[in-house]
Protein backbone atom coordinates (compact mmCIF):
# COMPACT_ATOMS: atom_id res chain seq x y z
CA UNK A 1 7.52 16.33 -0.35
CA UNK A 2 8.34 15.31 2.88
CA UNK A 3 9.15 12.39 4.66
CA UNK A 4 7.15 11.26 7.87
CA UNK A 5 8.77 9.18 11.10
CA UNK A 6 7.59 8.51 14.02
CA UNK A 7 9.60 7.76 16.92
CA UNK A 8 11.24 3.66 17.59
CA UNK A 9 7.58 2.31 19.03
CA UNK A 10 7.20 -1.40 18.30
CA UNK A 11 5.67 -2.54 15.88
CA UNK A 12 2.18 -0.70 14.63
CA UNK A 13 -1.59 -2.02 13.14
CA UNK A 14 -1.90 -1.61 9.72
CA UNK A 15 -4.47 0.85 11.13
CA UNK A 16 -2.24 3.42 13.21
CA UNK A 17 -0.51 3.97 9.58
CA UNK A 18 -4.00 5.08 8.22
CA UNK A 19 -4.95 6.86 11.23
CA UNK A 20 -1.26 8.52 10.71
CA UNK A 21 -2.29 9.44 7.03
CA UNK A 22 -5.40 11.50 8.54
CA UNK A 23 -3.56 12.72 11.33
CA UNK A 24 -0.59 13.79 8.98
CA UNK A 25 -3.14 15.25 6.35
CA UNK A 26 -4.42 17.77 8.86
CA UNK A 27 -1.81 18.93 10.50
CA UNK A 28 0.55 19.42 8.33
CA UNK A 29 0.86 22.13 4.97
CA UNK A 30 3.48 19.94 3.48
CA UNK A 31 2.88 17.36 1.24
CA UNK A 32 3.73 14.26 2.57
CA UNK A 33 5.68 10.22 2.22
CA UNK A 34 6.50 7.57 3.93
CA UNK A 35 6.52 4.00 3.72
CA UNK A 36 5.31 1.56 6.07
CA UNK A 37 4.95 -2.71 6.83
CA UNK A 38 2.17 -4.51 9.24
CA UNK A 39 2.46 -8.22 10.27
CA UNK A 40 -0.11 -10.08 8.18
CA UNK A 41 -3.72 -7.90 7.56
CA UNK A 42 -6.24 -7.92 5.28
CA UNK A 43 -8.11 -4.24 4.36
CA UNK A 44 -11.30 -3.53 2.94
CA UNK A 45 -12.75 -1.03 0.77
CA UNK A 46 -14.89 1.86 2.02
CA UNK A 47 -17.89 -0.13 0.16
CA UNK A 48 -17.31 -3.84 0.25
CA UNK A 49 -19.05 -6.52 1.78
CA UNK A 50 -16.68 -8.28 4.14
CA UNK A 51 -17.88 -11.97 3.81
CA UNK A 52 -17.89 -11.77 -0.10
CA UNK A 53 -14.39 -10.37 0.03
CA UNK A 54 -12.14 -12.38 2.43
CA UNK A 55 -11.58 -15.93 3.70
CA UNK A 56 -12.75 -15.01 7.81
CA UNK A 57 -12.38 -18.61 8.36
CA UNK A 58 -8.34 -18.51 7.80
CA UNK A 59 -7.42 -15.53 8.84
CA UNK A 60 -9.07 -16.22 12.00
CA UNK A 61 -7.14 -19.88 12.20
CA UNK A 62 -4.21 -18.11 10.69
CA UNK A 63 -3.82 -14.82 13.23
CA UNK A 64 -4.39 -12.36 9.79
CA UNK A 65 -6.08 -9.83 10.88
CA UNK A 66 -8.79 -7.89 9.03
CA UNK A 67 -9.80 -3.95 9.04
CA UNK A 68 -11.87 -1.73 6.72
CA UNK A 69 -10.36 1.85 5.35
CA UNK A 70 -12.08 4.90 4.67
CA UNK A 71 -11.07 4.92 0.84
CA UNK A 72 -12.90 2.78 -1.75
CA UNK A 73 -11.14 0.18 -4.12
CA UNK A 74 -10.03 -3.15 -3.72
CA UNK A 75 -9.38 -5.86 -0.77
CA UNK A 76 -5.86 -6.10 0.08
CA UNK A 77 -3.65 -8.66 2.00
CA UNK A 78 -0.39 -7.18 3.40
CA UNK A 79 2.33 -8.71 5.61
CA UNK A 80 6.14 -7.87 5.88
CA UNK A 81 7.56 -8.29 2.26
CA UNK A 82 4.60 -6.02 0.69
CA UNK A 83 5.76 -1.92 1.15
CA UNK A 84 2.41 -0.24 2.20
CA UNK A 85 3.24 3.59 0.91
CA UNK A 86 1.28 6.67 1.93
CA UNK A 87 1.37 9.54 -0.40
CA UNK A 88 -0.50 12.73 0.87
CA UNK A 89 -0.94 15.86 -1.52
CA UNK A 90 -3.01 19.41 -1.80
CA UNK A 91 -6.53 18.25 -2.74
CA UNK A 92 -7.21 17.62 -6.38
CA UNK A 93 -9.21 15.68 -8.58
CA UNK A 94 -8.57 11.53 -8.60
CA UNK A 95 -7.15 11.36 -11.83
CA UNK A 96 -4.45 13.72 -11.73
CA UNK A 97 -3.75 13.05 -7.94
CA UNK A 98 -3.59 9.36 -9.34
CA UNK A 99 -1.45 10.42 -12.14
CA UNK A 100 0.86 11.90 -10.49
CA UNK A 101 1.12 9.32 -7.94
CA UNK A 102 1.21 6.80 -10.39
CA UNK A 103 3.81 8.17 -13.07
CA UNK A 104 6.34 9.00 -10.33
CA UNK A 105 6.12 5.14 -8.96
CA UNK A 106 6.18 3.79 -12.12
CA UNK A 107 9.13 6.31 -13.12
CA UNK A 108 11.42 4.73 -9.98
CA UNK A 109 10.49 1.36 -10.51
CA UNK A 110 11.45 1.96 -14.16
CA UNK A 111 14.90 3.96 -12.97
CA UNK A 112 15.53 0.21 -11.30
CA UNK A 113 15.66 -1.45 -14.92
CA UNK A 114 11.94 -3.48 -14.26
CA UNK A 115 9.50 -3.06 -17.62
CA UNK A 116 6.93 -0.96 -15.03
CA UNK A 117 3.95 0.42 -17.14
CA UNK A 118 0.66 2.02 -15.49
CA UNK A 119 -2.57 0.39 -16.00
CA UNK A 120 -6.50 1.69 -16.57
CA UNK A 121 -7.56 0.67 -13.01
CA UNK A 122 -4.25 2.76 -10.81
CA UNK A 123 -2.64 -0.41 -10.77
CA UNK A 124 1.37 -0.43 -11.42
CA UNK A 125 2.22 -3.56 -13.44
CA UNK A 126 5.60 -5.22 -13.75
CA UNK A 127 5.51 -7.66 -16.98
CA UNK A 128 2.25 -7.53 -16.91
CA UNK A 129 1.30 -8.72 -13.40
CA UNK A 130 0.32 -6.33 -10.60
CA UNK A 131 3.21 -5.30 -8.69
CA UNK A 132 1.12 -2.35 -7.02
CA UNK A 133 -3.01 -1.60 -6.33
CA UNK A 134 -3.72 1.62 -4.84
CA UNK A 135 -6.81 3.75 -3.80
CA UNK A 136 -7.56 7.37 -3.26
CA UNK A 137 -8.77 8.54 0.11
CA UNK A 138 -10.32 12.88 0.09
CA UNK A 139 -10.13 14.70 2.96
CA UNK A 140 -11.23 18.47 3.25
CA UNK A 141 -8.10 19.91 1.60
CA UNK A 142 -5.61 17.11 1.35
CA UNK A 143 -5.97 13.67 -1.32
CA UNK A 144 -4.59 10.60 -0.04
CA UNK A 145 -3.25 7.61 -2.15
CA UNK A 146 -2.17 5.02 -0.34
CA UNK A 147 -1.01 1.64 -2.05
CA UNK A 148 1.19 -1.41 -2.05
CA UNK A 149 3.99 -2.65 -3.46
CA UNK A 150 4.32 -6.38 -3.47
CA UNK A 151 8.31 -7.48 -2.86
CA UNK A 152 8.27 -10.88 -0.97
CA UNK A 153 4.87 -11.18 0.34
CA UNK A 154 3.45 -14.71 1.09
CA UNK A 155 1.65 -15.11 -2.10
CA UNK A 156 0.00 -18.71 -0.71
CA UNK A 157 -1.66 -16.64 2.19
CA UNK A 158 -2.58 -13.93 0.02
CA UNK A 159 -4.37 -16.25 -2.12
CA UNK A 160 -6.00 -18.31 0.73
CA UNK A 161 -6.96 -15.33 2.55
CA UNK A 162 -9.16 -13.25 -0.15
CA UNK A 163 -12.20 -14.14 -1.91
CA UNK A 164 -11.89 -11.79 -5.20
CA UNK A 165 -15.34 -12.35 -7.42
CA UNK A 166 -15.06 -14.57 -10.24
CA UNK A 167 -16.08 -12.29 -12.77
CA UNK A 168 -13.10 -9.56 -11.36
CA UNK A 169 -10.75 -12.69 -12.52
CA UNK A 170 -12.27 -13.03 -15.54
CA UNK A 171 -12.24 -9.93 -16.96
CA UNK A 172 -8.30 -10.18 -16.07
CA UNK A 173 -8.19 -13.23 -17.81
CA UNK A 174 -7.17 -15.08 -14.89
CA UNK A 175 -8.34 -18.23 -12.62
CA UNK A 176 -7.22 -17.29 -9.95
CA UNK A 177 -5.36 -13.93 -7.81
CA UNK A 178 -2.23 -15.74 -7.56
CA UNK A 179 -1.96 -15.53 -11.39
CA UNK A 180 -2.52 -11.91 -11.99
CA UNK A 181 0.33 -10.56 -9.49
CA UNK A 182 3.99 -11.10 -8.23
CA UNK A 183 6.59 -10.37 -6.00
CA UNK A 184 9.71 -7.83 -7.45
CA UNK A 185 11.87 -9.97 -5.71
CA UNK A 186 11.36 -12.94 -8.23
CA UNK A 187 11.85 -10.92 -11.21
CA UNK A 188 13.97 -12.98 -13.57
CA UNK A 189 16.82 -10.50 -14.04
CA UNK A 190 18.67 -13.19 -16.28
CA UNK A 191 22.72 -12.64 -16.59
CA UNK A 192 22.00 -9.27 -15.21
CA UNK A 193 23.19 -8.36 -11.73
CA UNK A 194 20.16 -7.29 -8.85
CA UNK A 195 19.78 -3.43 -8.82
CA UNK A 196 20.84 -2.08 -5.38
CA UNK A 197 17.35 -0.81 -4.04
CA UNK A 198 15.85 -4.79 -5.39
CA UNK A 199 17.96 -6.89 -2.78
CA UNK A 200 16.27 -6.22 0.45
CA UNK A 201 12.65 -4.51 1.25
CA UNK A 202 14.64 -2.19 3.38
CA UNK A 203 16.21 -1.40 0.50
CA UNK A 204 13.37 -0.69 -1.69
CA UNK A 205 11.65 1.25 1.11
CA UNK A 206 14.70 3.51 1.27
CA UNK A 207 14.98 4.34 -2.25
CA UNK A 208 11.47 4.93 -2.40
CA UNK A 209 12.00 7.07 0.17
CA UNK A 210 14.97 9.21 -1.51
CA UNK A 211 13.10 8.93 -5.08
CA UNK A 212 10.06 11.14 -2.96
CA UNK A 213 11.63 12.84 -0.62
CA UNK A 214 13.48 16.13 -0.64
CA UNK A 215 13.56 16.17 3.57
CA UNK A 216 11.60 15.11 6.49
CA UNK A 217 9.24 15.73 9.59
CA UNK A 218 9.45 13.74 12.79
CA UNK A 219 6.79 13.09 14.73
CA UNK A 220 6.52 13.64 18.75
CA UNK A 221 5.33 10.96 21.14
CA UNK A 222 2.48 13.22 21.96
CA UNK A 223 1.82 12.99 17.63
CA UNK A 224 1.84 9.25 18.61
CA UNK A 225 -0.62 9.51 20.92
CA UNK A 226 -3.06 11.52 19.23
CA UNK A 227 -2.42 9.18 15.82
CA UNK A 228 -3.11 6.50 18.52
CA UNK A 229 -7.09 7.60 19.07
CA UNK A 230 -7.47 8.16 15.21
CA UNK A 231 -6.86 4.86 15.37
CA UNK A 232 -9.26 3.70 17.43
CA UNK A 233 -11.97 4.97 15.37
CA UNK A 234 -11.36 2.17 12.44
CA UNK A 235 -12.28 -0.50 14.88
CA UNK A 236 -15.99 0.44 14.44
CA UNK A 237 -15.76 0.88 10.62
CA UNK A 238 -15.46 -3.56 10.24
């Protein structure tokens, strides 16, 4: 599996990194990695309606901005301590493309000493509160998973800026989203020192990255550009 760069361009929408996902997908024969952050963003599901799902009122007053993907599952708030990680394979059916995908993250996060288990709905759980969501995105001869990994993320503006239903928090057993996940930087690691790859998301990102990756593609500015009008095509899916 390879690893993806692109060249040192600023920072990126949480919508070039999908648009790189497609443009990666079809170029490309190798499977593919890489790991990725946006400034503050909420994403949609493929299917969801937007008002039921997020708070428009604060992200607007709170400069979060909001886009819809191409895959199904959940609504997801991302900002610089959450790892967004894009994991491109040959086409296959969702549940092994999931389990694949799934065992190998919960494998390195288990590697790091955390109690990381799987759960029924492609979620990673650390002590049993979601670490990681993910969907799964088909494309004509490639499957995408993409998914996060929550490390430091503002867990006050994740709260105030989605609208989960009630009954999603009740079958979870919950009140409220801010009780069913956490941050792997507040793991209570007791007399035992931090692992390495836990003390810094750039850290995490880049073991992530070794744990995946057995070499790597760079991308051209010209990839850049063409990634660039991908791109512009999710504006019109909000």
């Amino acid at each position: 599996m390879k690893n993806i760069l692109i060249p040192d361009c600023g920072q990126k929408r949480l919508i070039f990194y999908l648009a790189m996902e497609d443009y990666v997908a079809s170029k490309f024969d190798d499977e593919a990695f890489f790991v990725w952050q946006s400034e503050p963003t909420v994403i949609i599901g493929r299917n969801q309606i937007l008002e039921n799902e997020v708070n428009l009122d604060y992200c607007s007053g709170n400069g979060v901005q909001v886009y819809r993907r191409r895959s199904g599952g959940g609504c997801v708030y991302s900002d610089k301590g959450n790892v967004m990680i894009s994991y491109i394979s040959r086409r296959g059916d969702v549940a092994s493309v999931f389990g694949r995908y799934l065992s190998e993250l919960t494998d390195a996060l288990c590697c790091l000493g955390l109690p990381a288990q799987r759960s029924e709905r492609n979620d990673v759980l650390v002590a049993g509160r979601k670490v990681s969501g993910n969907a799964f995105h088909q494309l004509p001869d490639r499957s995408v998973v993409h998914g996060t990994l929550l490390y430091s993320t503002d867990l006050d503006a994740l709260t105030d800026a989605l609208r989960p239903p009630v009954e999603k928090l009740q079958r979870h057993g919950v009140e409220s989203v801010r009780q069913r996940v956490c941050n792997l930087s507040g793991y209570q690691w007791g007399s035992d020192p931090v692992p390495e790859p836990l003390k810094s998301v750039e850290a995490l990102m880049g073991f992530l990255t070794a744990r995946f990756c057995d070499g790597q593609i760079v991308l051209s500015e010209e990839d850049v550009r063409k990634i660039e009008i991908i791109e512009n095509e999710y504006l019109t899916l909000i």
